[in-house]
C-alpha atoms as a PDB file:
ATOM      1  CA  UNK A   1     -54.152  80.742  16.867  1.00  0.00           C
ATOM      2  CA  UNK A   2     -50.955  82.083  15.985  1.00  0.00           C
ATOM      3  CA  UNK A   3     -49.410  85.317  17.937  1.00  0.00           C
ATOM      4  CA  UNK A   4     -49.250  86.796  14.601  1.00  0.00           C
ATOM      5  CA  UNK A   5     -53.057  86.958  13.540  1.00  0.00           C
ATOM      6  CA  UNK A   6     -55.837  88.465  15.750  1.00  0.00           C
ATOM      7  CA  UNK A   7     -59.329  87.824  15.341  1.00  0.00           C
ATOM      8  CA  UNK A   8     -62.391  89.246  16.936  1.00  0.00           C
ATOM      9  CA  UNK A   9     -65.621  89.213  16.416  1.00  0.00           C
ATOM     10  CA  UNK A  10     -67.750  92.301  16.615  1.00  0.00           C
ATOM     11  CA  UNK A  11     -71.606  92.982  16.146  1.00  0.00           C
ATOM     12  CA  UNK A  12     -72.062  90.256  13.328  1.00  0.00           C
ATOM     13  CA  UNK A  13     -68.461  90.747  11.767  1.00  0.00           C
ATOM     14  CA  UNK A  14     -65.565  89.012  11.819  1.00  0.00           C
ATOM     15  CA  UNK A  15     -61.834  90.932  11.634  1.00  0.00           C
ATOM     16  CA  UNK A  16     -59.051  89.729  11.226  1.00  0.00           C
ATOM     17  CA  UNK A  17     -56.077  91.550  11.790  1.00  0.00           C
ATOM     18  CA  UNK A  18     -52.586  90.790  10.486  1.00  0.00           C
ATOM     19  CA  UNK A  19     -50.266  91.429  13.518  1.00  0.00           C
ATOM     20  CA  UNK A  20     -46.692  91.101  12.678  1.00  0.00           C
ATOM     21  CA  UNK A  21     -45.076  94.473  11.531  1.00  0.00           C
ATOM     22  CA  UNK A  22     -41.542  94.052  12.312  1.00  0.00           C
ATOM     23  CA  UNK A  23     -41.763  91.473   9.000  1.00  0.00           C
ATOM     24  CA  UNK A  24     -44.476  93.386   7.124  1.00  0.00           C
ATOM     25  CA  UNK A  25     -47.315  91.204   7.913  1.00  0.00           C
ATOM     26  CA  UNK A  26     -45.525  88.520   5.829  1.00  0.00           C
ATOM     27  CA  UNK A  27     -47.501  85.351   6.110  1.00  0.00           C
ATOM     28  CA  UNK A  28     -45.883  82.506   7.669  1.00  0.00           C
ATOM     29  CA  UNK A  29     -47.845  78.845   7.361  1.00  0.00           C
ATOM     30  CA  UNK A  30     -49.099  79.530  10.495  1.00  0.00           C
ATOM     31  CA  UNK A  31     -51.086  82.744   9.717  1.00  0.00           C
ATOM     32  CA  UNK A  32     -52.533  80.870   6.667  1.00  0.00           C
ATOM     33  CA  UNK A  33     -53.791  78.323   8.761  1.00  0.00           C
ATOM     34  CA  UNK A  34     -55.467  80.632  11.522  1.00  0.00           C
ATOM     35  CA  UNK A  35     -56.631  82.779   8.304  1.00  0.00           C
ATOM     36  CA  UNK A  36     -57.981  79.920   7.129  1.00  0.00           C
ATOM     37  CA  UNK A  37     -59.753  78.890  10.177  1.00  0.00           C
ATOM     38  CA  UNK A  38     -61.534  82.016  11.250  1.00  0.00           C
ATOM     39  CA  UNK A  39     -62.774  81.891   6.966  1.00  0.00           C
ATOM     40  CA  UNK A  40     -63.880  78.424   7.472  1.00  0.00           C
ATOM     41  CA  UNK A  41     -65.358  78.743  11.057  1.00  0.00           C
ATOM     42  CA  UNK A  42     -67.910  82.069  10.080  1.00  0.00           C
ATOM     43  CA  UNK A  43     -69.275  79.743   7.383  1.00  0.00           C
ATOM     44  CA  UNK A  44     -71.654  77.471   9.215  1.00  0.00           C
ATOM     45  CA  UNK A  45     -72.021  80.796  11.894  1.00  0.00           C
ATOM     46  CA  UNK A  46     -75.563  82.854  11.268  1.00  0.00           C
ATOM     47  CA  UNK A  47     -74.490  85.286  13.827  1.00  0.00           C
ATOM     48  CA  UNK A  48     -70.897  86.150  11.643  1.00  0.00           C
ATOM     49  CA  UNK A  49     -72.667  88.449   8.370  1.00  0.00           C
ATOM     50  CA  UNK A  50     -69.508  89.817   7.459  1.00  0.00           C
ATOM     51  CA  UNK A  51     -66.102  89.047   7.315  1.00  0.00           C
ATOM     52  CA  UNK A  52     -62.898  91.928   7.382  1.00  0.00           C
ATOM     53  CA  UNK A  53     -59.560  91.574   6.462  1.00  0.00           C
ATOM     54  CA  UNK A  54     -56.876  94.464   7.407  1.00  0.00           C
ATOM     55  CA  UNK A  55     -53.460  94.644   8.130  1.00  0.00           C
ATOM     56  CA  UNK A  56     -53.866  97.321  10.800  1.00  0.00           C
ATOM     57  CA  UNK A  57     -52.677 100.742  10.098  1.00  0.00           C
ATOM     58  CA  UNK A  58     -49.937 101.561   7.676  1.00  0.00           C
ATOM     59  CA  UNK A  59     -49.785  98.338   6.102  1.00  0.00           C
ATOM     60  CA  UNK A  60     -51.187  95.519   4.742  1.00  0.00           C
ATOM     61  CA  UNK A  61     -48.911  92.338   3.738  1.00  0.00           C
ATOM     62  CA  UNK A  62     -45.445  92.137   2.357  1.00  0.00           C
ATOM     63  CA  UNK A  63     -47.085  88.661   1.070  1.00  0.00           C
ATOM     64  CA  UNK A  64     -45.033  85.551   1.776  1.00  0.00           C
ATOM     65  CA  UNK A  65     -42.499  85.062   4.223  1.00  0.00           C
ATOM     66  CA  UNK A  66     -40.070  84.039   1.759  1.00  0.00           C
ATOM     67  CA  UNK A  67     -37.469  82.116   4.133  1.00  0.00           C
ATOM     68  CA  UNK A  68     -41.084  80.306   5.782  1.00  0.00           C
ATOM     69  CA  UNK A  69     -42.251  80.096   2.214  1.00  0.00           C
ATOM     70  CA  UNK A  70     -39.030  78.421   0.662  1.00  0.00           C
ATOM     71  CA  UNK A  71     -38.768  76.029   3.669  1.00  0.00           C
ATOM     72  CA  UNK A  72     -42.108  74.067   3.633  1.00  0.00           C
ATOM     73  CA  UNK A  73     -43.044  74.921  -0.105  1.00  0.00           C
ATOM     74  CA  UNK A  74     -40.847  72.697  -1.784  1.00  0.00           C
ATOM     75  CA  UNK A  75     -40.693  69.779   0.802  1.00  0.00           C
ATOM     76  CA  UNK A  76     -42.130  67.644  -2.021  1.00  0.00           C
ATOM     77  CA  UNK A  77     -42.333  67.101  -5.291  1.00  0.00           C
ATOM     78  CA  UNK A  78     -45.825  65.930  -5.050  1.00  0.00           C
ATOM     79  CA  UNK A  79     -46.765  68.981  -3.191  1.00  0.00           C
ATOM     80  CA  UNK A  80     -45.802  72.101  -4.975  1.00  0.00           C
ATOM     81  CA  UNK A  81     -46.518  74.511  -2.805  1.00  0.00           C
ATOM     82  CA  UNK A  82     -46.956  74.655   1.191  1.00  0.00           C
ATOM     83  CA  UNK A  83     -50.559  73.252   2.012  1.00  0.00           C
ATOM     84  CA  UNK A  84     -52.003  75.740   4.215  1.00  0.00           C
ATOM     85  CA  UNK A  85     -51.183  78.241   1.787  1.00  0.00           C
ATOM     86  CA  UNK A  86     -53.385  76.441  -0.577  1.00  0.00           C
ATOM     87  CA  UNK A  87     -55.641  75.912   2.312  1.00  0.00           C
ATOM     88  CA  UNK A  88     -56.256  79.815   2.575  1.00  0.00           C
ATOM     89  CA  UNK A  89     -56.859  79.840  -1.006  1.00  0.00           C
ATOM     90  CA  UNK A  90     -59.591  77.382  -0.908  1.00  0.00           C
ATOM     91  CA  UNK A  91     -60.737  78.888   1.793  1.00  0.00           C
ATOM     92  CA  UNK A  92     -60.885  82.431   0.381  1.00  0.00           C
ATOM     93  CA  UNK A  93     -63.124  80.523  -2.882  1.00  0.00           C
ATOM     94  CA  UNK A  94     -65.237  78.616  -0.573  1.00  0.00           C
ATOM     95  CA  UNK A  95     -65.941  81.142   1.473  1.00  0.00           C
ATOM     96  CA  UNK A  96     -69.924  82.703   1.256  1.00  0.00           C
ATOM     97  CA  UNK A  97     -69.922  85.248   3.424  1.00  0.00           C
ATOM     98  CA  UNK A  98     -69.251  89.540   2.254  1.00  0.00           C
ATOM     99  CA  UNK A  99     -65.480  90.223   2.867  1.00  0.00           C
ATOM    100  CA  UNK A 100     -63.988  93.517   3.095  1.00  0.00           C
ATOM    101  CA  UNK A 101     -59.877  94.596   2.688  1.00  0.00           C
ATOM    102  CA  UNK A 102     -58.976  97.206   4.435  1.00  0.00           C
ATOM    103  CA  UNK A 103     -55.430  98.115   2.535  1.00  0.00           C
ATOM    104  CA  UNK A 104     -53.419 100.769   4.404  1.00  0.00           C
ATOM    105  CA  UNK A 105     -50.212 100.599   2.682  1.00  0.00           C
ATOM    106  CA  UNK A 106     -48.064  97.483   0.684  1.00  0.00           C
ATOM    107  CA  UNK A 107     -49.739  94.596  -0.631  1.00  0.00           C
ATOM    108  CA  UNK A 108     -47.514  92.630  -2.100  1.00  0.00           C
ATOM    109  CA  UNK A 109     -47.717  89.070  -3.810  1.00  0.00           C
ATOM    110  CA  UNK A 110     -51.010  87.450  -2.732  1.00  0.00           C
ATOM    111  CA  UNK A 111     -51.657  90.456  -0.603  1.00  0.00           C
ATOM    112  CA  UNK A 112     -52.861  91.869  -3.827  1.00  0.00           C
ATOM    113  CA  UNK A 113     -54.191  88.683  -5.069  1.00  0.00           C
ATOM    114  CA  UNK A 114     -56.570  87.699  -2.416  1.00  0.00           C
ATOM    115  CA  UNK A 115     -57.948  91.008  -2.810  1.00  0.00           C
ATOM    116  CA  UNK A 116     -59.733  89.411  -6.057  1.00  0.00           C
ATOM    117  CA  UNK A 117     -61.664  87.030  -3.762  1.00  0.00           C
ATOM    118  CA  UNK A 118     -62.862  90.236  -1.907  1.00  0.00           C
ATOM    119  CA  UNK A 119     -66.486  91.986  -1.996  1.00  0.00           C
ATOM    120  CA  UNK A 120     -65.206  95.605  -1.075  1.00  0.00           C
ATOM    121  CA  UNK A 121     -61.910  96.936  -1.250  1.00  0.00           C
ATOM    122  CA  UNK A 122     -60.751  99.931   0.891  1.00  0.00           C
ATOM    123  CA  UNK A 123     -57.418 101.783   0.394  1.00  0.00           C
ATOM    124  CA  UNK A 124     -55.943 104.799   1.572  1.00  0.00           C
ATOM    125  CA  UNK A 125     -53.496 106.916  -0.609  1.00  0.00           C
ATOM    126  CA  UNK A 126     -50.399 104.919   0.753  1.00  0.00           C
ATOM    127  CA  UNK A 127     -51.766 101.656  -0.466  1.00  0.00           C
ATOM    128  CA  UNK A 128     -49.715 100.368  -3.441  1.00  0.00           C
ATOM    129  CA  UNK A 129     -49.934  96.663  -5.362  1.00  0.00           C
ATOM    130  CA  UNK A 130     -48.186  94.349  -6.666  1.00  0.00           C
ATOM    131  CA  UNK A 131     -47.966  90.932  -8.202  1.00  0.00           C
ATOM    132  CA  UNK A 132     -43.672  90.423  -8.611  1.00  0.00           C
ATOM    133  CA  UNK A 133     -44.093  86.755  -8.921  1.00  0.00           C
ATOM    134  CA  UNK A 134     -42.117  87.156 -12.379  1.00  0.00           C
ATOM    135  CA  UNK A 135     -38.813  88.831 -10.867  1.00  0.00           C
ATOM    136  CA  UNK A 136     -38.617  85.360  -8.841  1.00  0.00           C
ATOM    137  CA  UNK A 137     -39.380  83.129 -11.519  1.00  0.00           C
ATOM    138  CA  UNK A 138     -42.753  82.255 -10.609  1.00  0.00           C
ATOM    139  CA  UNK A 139     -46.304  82.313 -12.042  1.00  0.00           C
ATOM    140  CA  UNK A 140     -49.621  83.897 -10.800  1.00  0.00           C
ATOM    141  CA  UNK A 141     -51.472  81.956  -7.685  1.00  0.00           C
ATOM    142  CA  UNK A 142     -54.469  82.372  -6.074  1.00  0.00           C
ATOM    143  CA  UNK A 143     -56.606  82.194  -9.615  1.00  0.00           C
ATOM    144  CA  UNK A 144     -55.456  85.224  -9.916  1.00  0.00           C
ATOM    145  CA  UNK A 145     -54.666  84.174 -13.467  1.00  0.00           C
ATOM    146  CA  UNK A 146     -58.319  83.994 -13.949  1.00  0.00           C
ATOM    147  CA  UNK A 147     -59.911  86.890 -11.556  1.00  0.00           C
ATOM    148  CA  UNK A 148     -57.530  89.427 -12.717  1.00  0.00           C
ATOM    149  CA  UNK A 149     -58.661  89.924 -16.559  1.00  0.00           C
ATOM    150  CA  UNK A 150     -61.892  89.841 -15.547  1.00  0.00           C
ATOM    151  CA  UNK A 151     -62.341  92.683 -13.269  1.00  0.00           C
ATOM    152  CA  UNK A 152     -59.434  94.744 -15.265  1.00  0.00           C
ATOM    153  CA  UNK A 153     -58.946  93.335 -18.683  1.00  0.00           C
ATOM    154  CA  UNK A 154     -56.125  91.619 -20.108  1.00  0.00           C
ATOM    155  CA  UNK A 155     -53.743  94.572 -20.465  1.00  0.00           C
ATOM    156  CA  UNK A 156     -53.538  95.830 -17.582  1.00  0.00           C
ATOM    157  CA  UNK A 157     -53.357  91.921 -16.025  1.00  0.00           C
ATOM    158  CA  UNK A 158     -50.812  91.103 -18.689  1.00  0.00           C
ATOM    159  CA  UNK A 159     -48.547  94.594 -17.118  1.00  0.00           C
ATOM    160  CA  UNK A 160     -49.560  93.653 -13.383  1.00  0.00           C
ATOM    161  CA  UNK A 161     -49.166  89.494 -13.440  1.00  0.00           C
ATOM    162  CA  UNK A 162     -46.303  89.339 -16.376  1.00  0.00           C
ATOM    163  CA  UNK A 163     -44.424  92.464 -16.340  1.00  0.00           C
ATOM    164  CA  UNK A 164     -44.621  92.903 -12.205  1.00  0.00           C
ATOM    165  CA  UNK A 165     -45.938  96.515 -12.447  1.00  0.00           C
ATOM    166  CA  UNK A 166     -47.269  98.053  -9.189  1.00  0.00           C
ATOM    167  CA  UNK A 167     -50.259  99.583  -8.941  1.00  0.00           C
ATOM    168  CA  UNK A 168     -51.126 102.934  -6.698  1.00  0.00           C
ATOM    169  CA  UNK A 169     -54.680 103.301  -4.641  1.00  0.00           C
ATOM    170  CA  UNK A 170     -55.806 105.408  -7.735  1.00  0.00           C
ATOM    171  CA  UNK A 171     -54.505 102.979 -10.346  1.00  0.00           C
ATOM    172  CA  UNK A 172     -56.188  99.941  -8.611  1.00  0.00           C
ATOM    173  CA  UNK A 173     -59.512 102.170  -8.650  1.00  0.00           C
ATOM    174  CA  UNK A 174     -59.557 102.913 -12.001  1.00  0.00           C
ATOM    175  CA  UNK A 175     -58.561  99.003 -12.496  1.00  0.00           C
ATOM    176  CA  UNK A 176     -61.481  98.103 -10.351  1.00  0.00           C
ATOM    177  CA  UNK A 177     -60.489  96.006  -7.932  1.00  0.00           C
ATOM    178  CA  UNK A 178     -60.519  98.994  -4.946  1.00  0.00           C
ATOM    179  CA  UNK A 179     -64.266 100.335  -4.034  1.00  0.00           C
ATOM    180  CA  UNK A 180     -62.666 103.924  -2.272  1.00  0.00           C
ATOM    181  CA  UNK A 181     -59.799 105.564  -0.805  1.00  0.00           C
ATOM    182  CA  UNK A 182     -59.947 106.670   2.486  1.00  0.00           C
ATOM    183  CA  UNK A 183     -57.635 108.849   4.449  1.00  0.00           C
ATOM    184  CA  UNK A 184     -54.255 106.921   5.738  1.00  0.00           C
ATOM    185  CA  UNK A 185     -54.945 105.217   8.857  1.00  0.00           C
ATOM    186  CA  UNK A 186     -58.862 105.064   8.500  1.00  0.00           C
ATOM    187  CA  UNK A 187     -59.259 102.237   6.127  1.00  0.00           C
ATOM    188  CA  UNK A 188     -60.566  99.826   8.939  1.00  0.00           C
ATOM    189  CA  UNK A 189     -62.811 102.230  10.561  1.00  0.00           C
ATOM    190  CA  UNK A 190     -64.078 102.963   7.343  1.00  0.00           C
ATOM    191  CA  UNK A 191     -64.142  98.942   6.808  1.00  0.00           C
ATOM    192  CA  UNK A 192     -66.239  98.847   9.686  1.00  0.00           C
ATOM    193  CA  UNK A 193     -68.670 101.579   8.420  1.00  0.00           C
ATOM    194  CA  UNK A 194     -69.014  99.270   5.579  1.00  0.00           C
ATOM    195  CA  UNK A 195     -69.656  96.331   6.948  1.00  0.00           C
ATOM    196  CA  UNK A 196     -72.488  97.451   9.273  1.00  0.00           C
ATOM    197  CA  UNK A 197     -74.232  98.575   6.041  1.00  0.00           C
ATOM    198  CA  UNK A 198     -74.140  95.242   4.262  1.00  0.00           C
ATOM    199  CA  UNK A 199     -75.085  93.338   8.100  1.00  0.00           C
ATOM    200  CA  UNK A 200     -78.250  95.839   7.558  1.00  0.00           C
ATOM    201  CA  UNK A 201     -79.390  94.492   4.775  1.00  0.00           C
ATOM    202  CA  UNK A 202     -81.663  91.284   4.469  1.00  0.00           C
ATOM    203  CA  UNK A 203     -78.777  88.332   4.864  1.00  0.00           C
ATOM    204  CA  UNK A 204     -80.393  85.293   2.742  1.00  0.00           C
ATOM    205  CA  UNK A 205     -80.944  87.917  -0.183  1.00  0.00           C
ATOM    206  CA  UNK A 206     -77.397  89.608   0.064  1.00  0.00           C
ATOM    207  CA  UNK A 207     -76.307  85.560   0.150  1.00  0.00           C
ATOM    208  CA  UNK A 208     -77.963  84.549  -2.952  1.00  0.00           C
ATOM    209  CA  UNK A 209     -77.166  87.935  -4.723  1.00  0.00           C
ATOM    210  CA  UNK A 210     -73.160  87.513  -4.198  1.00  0.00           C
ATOM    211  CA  UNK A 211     -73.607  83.903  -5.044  1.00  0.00           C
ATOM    212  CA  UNK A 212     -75.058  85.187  -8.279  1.00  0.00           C
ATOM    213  CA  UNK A 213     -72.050  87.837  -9.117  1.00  0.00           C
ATOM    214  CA  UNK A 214     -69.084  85.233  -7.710  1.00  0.00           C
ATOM    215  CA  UNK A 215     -67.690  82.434 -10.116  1.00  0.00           C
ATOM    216  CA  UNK A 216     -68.441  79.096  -9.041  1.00  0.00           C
ATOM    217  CA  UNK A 217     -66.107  77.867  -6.306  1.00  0.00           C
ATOM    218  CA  UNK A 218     -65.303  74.648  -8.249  1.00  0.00           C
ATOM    219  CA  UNK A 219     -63.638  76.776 -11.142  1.00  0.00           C
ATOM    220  CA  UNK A 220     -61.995  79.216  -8.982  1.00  0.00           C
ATOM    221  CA  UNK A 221     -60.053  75.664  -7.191  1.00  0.00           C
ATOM    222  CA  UNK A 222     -59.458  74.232 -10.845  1.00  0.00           C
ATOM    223  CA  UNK A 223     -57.285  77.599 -11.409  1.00  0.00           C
ATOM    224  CA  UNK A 224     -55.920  77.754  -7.567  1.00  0.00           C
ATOM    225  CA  UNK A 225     -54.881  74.206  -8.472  1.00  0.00           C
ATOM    226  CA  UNK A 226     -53.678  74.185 -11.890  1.00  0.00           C
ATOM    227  CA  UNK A 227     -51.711  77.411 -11.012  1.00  0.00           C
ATOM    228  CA  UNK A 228     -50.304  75.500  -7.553  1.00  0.00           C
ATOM    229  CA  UNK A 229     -49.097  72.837 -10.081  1.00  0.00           C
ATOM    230  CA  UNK A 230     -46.807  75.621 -11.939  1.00  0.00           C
ATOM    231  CA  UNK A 231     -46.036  77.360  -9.362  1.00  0.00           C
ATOM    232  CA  UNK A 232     -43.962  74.205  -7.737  1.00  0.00           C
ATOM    233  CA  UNK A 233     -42.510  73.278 -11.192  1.00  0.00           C
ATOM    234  CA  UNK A 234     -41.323  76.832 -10.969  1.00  0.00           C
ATOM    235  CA  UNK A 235     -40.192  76.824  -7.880  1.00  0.00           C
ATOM    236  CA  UNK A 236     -37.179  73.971  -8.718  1.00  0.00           C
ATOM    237  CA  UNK A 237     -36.894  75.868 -12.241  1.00  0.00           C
ATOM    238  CA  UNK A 238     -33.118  77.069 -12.220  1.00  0.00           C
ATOM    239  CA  UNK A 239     -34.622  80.445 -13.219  1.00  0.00           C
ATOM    240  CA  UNK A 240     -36.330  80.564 -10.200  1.00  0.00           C
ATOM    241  CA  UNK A 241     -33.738  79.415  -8.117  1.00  0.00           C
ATOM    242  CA  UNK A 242     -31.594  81.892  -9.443  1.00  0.00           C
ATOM    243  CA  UNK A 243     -34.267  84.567  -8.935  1.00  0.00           C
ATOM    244  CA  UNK A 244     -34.268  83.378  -4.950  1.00  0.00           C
ATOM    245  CA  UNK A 245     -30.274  83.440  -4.464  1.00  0.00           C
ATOM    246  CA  UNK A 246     -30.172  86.646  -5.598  1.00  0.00           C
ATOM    247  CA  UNK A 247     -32.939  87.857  -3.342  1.00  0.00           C
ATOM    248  CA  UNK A 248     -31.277  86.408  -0.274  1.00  0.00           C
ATOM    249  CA  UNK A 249     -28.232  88.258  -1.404  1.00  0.00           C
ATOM    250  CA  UNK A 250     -29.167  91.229  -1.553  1.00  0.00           C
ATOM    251  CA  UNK A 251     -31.140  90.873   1.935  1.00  0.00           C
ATOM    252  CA  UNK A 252     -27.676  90.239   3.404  1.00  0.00           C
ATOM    253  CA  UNK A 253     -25.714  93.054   1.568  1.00  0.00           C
END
């Protein structure tokens, strides 16, 4: 498990806690893969009924570590983008159990994105979000390509996924994708509150019932996949590589 990530397990829920604020809680390949494990390890566990996700407080993720990201996403042309990023993805659409965001500030990138894959969505006034893909040259990932005009609609996917808009906490409500706001710095204990209620309720019917609002988890991979597949193309576009020089630049100005 990776110094970066901490996960406990409390009652019959599962947190996970990004841990690396110097950086933003950007996510290195290492916190996808321990993301992905504590996902994949509450599935087969009836004593897990819940499952949160929060960045601690004052922020969420600054999405990927870009420098992590660019080293081990384009090692191969056959794999277009780093595999235990895709492995949290297909986690996040396998996954059965309730999951709750707790957003206390930036989500950036597939911050925002995995937030799609969520049940309930917390965020306090500070919370902003935002999909830039399109200032680097990239395309949507995480199906959220597919997830995003559904819960919002195409405008307002169209100005968050194409134009790179950010959203506010009130925005994202109004959008749909955030349940509440909560005062800064509460957003987990209110995450918590949350999570108790659903571990109250009967857990085969609250199983079946989200398994009747969710998409299948075979179309949400087709779109994690077929969006992977663009993403890498894009990655060795000279648009994109372009996009990333600049970045770096500026970062060292």
């Amino acid at each position: 498990m990776t110094g970066h990530l901490i996960v406990t397990d409390e009652d019959a829920t599962r947190v996970i806690t990004l841990r690396r604020p110097q950086k933003k809680n950007a996510l290195t390949q290492d916190m996808y893969l321990a993301m992905s494990e504590a996902i994949n390890s509450a599935q087969d566990n009836a004593a897990i009924r819940c499952i949160i996700i929060t960045g601690g407080s004052g922020v969420f993720t600054a999405g990927n570590d870009l420098e992590d990201f660019l080293k081990d996403g384009t090692a191969s042309g056959d794999q277009p983008r780093a595999s235990n990023a895709i492995t949290f993805l297909h986690a996040l659409a396998n996954n059965a159990k309730p999951i709750i965001a707790a957003v206390d500030g930036i989500a950036i990138g597939v911050g925002t994105t995995m937030l799609f894959h969520c049940d309930y969505v917390l965020a306090s006034p500070t919370a902003t979000f935002s999909t830039p893909f399109i200032h680097l040259g990239l395309v949507p990932e995480g199906a959220s390509s597919l997830l995003m005009p559904l819960t919002m609609g195409h405008q307002r996917a169209f100005a968050t996924l194409v134009m790179g808009r950010t959203m506010n906490a009130t925005e994202a409500r109004e959008a749909g994708f955030v349940n509440t706001i909560v005062a800064p710095g509460h957003t987990e204990a209110e995450a918590r509150k949350v999570a108790r209620e659903i571990c109250a309720l009967p857990a085969e019917a609250v199983a079946i019932s989200r398994k009747l609002l969710k998409l299948p988890p075979e179309q949400l991979i087709q779109r994690i996949n077929q969006e992977s597949a663009l993403f890498g193309e894009r990655m060795r576009s000279e648009e994109a590589v372009n996009a990333f020089k600049a970045f770096f630049a500026r970062k060292r100005a």
